[in-house]
Protein backbone atom coordinates (compact mmCIF):
# COMPACT_ATOMS: atom_id res chain seq x y z
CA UNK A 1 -0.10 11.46 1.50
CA UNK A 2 0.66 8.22 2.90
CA UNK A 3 0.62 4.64 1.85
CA UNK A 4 -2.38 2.60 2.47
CA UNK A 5 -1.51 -0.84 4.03
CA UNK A 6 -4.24 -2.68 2.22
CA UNK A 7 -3.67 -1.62 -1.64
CA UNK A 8 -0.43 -0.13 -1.15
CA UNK A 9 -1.00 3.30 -3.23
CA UNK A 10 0.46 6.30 -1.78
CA UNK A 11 -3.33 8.39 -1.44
CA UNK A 12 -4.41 8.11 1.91
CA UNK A 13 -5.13 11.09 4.27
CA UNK A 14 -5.49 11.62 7.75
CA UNK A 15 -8.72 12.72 7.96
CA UNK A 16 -9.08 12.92 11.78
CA UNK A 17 -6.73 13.14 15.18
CA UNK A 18 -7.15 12.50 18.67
CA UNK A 19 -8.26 15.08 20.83
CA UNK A 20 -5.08 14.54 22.65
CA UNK A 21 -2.09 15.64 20.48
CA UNK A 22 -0.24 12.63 19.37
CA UNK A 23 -2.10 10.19 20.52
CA UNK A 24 -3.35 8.76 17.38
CA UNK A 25 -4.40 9.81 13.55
CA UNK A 26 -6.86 8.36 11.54
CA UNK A 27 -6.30 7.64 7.99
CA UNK A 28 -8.18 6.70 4.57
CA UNK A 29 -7.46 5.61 1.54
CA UNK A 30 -8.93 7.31 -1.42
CA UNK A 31 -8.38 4.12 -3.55
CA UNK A 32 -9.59 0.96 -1.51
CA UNK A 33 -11.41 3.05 1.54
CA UNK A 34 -9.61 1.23 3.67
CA UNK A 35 -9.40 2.96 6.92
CA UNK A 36 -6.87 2.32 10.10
CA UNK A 37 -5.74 4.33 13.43
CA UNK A 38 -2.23 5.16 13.40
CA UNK A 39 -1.95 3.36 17.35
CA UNK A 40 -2.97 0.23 15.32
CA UNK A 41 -0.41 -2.43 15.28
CA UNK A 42 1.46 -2.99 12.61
CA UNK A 43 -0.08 -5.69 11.08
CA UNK A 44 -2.61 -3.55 10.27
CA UNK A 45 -0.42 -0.43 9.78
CA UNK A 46 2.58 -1.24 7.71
CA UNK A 47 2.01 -2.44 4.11
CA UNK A 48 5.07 -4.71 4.59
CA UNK A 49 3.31 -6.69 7.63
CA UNK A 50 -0.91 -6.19 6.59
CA UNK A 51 -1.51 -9.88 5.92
CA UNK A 52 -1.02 -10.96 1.90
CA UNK A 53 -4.76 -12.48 1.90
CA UNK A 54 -6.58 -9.04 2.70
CA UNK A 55 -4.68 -7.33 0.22
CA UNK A 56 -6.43 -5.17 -2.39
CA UNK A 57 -4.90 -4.73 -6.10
CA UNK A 58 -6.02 -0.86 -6.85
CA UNK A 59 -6.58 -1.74 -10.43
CA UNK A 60 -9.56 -4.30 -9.21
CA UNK A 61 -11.73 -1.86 -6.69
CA UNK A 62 -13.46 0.10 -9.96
CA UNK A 63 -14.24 -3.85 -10.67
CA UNK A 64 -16.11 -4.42 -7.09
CA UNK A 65 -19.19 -3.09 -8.23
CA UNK A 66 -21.74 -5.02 -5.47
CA UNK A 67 -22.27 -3.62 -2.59
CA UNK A 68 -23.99 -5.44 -0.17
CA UNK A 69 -27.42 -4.40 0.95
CA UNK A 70 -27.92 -3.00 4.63
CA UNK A 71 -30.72 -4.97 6.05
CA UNK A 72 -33.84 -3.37 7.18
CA UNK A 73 -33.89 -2.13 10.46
CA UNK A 74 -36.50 -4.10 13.41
């Protein structure tokens, strides 16, 4: 497992990789479903550096009930 840089909760899991070895991993949180490429940089990667107002608090996402409708297509 590894830490999710939006809600900070250790339960996030590669769930793909790049075709070429090494060259990046994908990961998502099972929490927030927050998902980021490891060749991100680390304001986006590192919990330490993800900026404070994009944050999640884990204990509000069962709370974000709406979800907002996809519009028709044309």
């Amino acid at each position: 497992m590894h830490t999710c840089p939006r809600c900070e909760t250790k339960q996030a899991n590669v769930v793909s990789k790049s075709p070429v070895e090494g060259a990046w991993k994908i990961y998502l949180c099972d929490v927030c479903l927050f998902t980021w490429r490891s060749s991100e940089p680390e304001t986006i990667t590192n919990p330490e550096k993800y900026p404070g107002p994009f944050k999640v608090n884990p204990k509000d996402v069962s709370l974000a009930t709406h979800v907002p409708p996809v519009p028709p297509r044309s």
